[in-house]
N, C-alpha and C. Protein backbone atom coordinates (compact mmCIF):
# COMPACT_ATOMS: atom_id res chain seq x y z
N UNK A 1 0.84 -1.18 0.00
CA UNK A 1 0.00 0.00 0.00
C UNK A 1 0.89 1.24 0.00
N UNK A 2 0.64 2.08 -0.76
CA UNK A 2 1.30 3.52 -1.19
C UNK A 2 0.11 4.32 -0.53
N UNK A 3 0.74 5.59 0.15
CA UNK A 3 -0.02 6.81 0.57
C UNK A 3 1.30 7.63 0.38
N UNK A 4 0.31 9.34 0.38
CA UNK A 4 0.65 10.63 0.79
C UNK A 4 -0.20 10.78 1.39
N UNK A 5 0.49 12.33 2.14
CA UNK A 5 -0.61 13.12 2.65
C UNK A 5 -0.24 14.52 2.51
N UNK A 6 -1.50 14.81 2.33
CA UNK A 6 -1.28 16.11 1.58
C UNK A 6 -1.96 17.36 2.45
N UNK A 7 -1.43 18.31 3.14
CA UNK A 7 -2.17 19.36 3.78
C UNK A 7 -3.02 20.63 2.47
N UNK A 8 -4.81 20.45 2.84
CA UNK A 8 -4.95 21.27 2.05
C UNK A 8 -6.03 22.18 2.63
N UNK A 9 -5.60 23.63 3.01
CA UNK A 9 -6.85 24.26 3.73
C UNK A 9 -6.83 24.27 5.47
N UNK A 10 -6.00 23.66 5.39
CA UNK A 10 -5.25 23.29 6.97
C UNK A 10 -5.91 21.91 7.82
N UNK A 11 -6.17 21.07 6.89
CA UNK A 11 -7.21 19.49 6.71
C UNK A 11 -5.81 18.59 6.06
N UNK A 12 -5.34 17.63 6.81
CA UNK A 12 -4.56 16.60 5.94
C UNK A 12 -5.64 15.29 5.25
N UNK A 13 -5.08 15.77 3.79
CA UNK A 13 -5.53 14.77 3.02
C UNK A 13 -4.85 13.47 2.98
N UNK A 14 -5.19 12.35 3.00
CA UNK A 14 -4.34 10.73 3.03
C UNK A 14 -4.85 10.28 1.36
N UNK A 15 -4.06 10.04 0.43
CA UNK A 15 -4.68 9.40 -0.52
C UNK A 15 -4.06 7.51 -0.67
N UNK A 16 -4.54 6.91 -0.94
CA UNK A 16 -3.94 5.60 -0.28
C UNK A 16 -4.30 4.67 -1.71
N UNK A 17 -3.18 3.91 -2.23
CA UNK A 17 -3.13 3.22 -3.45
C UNK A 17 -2.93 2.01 -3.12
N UNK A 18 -3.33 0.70 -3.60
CA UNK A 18 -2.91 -0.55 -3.03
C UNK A 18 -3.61 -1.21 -2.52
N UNK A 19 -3.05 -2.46 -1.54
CA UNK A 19 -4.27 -3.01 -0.84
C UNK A 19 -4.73 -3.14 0.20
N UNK A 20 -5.21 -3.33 0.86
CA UNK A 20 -6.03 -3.45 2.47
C UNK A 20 -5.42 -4.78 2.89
N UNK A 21 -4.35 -4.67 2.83
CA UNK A 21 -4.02 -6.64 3.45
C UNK A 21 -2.66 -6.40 4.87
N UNK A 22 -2.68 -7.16 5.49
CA UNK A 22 -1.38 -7.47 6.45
C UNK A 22 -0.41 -6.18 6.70
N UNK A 23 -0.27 -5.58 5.77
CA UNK A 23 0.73 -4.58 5.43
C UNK A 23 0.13 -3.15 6.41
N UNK A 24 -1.39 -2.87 6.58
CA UNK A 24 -1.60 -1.91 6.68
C UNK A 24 -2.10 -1.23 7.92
N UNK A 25 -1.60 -1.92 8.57
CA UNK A 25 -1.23 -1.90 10.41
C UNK A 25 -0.13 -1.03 10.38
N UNK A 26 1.05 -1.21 9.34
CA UNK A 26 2.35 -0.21 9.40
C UNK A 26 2.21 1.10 8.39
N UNK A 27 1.54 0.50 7.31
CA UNK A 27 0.68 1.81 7.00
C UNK A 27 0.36 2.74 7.55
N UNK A 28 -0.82 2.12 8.72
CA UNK A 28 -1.58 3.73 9.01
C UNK A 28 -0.98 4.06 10.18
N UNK A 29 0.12 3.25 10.79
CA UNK A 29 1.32 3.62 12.21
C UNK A 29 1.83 4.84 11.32
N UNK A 30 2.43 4.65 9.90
CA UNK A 30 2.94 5.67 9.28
C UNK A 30 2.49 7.10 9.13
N UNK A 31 1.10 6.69 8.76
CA UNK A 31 0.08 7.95 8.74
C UNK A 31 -0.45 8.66 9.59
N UNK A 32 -0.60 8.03 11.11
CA UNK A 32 -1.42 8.88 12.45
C UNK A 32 -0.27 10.24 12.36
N UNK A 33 1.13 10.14 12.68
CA UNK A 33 1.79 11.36 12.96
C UNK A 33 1.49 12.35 12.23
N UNK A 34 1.36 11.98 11.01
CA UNK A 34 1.26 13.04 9.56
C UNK A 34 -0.09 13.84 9.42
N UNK A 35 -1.11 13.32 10.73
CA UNK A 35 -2.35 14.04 10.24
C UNK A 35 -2.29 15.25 11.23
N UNK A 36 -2.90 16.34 11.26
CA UNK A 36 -2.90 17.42 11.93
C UNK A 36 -4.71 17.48 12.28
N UNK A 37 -4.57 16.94 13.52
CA UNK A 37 -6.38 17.23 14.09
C UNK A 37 -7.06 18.33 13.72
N UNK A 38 -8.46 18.88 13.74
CA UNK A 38 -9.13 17.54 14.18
C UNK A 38 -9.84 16.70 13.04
N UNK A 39 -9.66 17.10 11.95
CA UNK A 39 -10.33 15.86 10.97
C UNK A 39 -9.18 15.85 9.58
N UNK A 40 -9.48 14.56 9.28
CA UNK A 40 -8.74 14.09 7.81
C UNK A 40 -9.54 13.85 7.09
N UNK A 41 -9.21 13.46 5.99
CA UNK A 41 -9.90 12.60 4.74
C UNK A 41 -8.92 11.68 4.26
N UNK A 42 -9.54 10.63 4.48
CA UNK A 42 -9.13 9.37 3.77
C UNK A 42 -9.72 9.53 1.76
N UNK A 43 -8.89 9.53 1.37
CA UNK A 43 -8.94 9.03 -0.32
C UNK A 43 -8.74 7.55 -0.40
N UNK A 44 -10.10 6.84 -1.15
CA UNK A 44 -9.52 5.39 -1.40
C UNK A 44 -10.27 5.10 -2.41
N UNK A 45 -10.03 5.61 -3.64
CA UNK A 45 -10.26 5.64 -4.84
C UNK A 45 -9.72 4.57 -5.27
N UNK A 46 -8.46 4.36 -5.10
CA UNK A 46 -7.08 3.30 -5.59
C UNK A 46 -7.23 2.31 -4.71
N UNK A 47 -8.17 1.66 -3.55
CA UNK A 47 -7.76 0.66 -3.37
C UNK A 47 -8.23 -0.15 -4.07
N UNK A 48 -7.62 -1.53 -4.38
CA UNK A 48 -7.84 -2.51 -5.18
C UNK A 48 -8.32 -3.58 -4.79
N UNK A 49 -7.64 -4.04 -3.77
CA UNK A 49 -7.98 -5.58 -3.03
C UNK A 49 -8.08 -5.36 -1.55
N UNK A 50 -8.84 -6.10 -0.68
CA UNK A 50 -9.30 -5.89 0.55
C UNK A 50 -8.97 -7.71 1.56
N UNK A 51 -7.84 -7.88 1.95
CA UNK A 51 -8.64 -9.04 2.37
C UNK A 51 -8.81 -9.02 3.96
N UNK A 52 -8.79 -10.78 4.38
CA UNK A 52 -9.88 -10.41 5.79
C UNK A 52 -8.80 -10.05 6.89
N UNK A 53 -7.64 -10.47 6.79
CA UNK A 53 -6.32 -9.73 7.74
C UNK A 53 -6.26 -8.13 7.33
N UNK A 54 -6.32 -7.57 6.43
CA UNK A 54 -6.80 -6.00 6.09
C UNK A 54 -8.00 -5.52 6.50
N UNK A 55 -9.32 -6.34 6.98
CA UNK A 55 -10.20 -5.75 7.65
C UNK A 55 -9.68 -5.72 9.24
N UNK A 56 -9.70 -6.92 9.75
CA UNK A 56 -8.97 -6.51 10.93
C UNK A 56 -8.15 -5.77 11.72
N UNK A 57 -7.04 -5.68 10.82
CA UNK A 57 -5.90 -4.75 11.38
C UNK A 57 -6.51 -3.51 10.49
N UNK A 58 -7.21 -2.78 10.05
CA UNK A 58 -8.00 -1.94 9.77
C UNK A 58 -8.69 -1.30 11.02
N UNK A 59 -9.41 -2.01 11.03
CA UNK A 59 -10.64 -1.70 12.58
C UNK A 59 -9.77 -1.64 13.51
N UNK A 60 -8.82 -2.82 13.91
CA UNK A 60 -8.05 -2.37 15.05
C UNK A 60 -7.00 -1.00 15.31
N UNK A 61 -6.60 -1.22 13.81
CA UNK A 61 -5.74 0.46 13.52
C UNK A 61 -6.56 2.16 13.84
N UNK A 62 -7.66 1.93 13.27
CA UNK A 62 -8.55 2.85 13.05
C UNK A 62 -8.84 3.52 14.83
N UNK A 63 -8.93 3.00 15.80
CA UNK A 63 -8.95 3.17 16.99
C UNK A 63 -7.70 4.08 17.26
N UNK A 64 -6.30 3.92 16.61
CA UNK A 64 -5.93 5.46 17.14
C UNK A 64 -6.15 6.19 16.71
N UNK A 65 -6.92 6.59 15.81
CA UNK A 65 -7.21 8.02 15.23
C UNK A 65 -8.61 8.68 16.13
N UNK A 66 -9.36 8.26 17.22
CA UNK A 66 -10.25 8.18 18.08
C UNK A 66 -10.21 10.22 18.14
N UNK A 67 -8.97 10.60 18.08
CA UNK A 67 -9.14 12.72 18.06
C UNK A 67 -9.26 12.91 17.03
N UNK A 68 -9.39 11.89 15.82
CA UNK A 68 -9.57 12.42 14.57
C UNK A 68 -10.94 12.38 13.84
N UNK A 69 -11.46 13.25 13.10
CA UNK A 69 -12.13 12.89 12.69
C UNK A 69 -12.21 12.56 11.27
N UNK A 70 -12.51 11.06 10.74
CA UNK A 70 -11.97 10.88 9.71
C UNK A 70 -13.50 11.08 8.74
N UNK A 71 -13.34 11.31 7.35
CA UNK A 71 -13.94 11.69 6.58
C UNK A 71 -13.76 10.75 5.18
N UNK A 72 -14.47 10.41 4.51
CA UNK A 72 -14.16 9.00 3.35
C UNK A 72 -14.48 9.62 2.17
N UNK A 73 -13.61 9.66 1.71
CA UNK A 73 -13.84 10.16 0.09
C UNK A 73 -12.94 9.14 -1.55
N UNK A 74 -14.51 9.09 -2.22
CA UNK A 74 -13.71 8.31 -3.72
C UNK A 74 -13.67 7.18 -3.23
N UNK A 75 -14.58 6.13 -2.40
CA UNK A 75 -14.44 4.77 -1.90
C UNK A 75 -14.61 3.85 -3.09
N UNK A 76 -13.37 3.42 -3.31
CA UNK A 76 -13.75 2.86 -4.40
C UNK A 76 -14.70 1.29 -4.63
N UNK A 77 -14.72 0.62 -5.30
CA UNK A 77 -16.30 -0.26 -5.19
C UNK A 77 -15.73 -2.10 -4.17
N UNK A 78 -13.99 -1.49 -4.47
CA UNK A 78 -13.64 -2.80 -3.38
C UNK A 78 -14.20 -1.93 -1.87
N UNK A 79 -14.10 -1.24 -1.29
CA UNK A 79 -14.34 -0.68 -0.55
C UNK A 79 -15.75 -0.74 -0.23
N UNK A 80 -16.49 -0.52 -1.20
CA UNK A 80 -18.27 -0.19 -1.29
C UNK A 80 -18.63 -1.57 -0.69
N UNK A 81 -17.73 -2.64 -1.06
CA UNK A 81 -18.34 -4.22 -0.78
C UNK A 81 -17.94 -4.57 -0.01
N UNK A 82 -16.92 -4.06 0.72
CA UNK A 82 -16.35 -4.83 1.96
C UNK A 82 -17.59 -3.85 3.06
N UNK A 83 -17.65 -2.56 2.70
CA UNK A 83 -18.92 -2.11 3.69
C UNK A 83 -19.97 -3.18 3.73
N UNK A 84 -20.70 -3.22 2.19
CA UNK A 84 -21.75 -4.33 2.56
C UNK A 84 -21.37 -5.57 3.31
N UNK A 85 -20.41 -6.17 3.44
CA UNK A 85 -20.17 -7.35 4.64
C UNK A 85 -19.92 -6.79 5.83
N UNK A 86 -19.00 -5.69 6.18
CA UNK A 86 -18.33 -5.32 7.47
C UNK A 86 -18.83 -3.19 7.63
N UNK A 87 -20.37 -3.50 7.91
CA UNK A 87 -20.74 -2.04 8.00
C UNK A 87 -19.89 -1.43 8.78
N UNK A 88 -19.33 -1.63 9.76
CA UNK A 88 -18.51 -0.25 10.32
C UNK A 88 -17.21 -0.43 10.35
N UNK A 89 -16.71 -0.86 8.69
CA UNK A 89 -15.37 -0.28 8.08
C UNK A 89 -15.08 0.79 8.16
N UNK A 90 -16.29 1.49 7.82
CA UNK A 90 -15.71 3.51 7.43
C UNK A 90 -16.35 4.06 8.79
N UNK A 91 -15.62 4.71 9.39
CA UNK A 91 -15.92 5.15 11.34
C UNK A 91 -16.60 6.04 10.85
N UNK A 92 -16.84 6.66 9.59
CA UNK A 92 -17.10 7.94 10.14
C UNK A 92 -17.77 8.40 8.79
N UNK A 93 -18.09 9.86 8.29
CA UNK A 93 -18.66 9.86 6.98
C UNK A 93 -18.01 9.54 5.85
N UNK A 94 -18.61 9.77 4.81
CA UNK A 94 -18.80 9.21 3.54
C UNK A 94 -19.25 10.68 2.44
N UNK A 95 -18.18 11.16 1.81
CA UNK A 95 -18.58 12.22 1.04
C UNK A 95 -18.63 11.74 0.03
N UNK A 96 -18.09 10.81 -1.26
CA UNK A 96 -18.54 9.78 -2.42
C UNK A 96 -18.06 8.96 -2.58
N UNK A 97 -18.47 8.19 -3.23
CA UNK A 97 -17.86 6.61 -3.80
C UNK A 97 -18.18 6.14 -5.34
N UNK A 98 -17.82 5.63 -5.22
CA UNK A 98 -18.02 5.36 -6.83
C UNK A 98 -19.03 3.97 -6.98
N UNK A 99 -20.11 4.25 -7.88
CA UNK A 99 -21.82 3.09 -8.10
C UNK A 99 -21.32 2.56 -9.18
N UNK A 100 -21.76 0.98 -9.28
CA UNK A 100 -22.20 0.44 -10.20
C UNK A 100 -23.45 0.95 -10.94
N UNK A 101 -23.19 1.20 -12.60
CA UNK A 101 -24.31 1.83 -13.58
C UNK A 101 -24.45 0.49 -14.78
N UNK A 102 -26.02 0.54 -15.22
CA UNK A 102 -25.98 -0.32 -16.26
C UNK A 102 -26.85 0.64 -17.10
N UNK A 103 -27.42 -0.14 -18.40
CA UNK A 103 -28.23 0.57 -19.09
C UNK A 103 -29.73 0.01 -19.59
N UNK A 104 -30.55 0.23 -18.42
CA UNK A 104 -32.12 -0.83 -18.59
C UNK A 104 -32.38 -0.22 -20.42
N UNK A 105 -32.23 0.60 -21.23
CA UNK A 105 -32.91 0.96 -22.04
C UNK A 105 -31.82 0.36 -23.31
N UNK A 106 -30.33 -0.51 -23.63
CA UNK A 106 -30.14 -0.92 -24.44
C UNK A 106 -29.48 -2.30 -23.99
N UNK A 107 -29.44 -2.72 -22.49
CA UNK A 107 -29.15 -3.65 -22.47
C UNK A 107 -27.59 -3.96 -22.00
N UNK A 108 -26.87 -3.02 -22.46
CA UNK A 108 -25.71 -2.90 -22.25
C UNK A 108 -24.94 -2.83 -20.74
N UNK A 109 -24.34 -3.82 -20.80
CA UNK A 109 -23.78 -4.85 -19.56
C UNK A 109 -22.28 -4.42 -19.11
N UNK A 110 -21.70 -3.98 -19.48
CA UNK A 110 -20.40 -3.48 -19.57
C UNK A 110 -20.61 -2.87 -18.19
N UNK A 111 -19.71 -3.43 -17.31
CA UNK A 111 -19.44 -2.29 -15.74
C UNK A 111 -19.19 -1.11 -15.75
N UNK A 112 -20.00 -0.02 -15.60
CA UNK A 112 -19.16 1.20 -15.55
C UNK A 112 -19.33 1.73 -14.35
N UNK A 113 -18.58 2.61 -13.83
CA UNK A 113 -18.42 3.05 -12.67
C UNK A 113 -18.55 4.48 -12.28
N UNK A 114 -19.26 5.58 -11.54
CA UNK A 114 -19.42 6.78 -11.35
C UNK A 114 -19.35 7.11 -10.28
N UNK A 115 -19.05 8.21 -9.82
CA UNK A 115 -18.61 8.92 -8.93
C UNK A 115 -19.78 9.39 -8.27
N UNK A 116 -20.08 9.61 -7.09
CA UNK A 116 -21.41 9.86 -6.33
C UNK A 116 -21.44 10.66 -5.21
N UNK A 117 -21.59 11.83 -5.00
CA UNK A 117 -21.56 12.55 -3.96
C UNK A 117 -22.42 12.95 -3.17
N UNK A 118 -22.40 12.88 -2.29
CA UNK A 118 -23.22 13.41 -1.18
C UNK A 118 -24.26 14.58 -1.17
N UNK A 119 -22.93 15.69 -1.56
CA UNK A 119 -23.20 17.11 -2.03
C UNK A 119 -24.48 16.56 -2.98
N UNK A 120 -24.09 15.85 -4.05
CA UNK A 120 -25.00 15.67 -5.07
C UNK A 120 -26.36 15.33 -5.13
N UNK A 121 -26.43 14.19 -4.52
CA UNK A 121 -27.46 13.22 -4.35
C UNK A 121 -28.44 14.16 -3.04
N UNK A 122 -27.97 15.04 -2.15
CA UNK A 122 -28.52 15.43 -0.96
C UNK A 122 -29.33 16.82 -2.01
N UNK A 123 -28.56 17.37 -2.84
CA UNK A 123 -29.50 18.39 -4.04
C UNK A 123 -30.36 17.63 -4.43
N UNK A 124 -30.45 16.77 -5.06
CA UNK A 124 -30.97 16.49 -6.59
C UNK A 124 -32.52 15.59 -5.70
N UNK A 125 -31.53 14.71 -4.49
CA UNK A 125 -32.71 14.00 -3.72
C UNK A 125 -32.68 12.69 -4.44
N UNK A 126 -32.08 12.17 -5.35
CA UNK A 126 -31.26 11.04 -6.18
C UNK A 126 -29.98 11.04 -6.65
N UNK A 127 -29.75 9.76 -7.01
CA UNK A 127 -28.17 9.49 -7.54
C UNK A 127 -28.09 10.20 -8.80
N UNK A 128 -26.65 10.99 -9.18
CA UNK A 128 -27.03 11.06 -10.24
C UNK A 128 -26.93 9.73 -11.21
N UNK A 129 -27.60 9.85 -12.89
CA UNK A 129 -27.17 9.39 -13.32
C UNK A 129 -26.23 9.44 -14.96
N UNK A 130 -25.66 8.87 -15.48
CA UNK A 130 -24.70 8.91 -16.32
C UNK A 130 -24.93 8.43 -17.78
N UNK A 131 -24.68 9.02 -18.83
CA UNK A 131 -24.80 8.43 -20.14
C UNK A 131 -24.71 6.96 -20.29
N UNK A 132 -24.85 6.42 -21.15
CA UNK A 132 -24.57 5.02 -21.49
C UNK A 132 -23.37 5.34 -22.88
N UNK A 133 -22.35 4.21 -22.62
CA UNK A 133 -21.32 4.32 -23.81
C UNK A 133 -22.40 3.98 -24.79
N UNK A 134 -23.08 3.32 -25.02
CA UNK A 134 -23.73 2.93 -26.23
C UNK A 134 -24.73 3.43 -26.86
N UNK A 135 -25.81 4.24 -26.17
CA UNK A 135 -26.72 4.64 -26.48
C UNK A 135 -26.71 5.68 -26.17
N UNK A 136 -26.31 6.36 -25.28
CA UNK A 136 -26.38 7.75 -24.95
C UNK A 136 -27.51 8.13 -23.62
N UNK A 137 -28.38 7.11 -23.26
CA UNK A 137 -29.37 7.49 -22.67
C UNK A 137 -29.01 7.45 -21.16
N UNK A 138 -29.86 7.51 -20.29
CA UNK A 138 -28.96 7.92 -19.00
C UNK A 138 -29.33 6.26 -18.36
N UNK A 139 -27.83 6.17 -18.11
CA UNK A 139 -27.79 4.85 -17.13
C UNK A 139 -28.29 4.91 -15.73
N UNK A 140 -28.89 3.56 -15.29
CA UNK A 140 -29.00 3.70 -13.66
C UNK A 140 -28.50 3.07 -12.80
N UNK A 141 -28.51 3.58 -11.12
CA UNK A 141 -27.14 2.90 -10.17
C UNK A 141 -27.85 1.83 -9.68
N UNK A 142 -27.41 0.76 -10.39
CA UNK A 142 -27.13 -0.80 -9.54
C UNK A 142 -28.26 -0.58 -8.46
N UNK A 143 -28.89 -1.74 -7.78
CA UNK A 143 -30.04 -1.45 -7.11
C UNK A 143 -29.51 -1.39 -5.90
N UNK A 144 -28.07 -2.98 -6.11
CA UNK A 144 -27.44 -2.99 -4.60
C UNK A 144 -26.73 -1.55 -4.40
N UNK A 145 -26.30 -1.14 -5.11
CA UNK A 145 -25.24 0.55 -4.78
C UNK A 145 -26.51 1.43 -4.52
N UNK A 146 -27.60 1.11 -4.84
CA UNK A 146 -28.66 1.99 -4.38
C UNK A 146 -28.93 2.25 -3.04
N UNK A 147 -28.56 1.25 -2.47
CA UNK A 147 -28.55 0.96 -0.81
C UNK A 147 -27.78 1.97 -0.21
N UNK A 148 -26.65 1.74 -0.71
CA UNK A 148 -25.47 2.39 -0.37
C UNK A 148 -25.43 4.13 -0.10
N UNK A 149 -26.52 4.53 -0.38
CA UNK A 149 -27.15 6.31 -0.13
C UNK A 149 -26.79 6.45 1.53
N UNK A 150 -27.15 5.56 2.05
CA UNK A 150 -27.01 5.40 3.33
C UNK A 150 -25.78 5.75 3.72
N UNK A 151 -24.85 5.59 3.35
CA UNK A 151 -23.42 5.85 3.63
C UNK A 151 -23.12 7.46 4.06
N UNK A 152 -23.60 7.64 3.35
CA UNK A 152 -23.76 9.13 3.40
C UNK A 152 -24.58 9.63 4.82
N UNK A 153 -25.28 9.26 5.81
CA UNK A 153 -25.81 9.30 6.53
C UNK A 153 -25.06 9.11 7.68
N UNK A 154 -23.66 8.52 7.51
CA UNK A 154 -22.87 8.50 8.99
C UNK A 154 -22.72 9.82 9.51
């Protein structure tokens, strides 16, 4: 697992590439010093793989940041699914993640993936939704990522 952290606004940003496995107990030992209270944002756009020694030492890691307040942004859809098994992965809110989209109006099956914000969805009062590569018409979010609005509610 690769991170920075990036101070922006006087908020340290963490952006984190890689995977959620064994490794990331020394990871986020790396990262507590680097954050400046009282809240961060986690970026995890880039993670890729999650396994069940990375949930653990996750949750157990996550306990020193207890003065922090952490903030989740760009969860990417390994992330979105390890929530649906292990709801209180993410301690804390949820500003977007990225939905599964298909296209009920040509059929078209191809995974695509969109970005979903809080900001957004809390305007509009729905997800947005996104063109279809094929047809042009507007795709819709996965029924299970539909659930997932909730996230936003921590």
């Amino acid at each position: 697992m690769e991170f920075h952290v990036k101070p922006e606004n006087g908020e340290s940003h963490v952006y984190f590439k890689g995977d959620i496995d064994e490794k990331i107990g020394e990871v986020l030992q790396e990262v507590r010093p680097q954050i400046v209270p009282p809240k961060a944002y986690f970026h995890l756009d880039y993670v890729d793989l999650i396994n069940s020694i990375g949930i653990s030492t996750w949750l157990t890691q996550l306990k020193d940041f207890k003065d922090i307040q952490l903030v989740f942004v760009g969860c990417s859809n390994t992330v979105i699914n390890t929530c649906r098994i292990v709801p209180n992965f993410l301690n804390g809110p949820v500003v977007s993640f990225y939905a599964r989209y298909f296209c009920d109006h040509c059929g078209y099956d191809e995974e695509q993936y969109g970005l979903i914000t809080a900001m957004e969805t809390h305007a509009s009062g729905e997800l947005k939704k996104i063109p279809c590569s094929s047809c042009q018409r507007p795709m819709e979010v996965d029924d299970h990522d539909q659930e997932l609005v909730s996230l936003f509610t921590k």
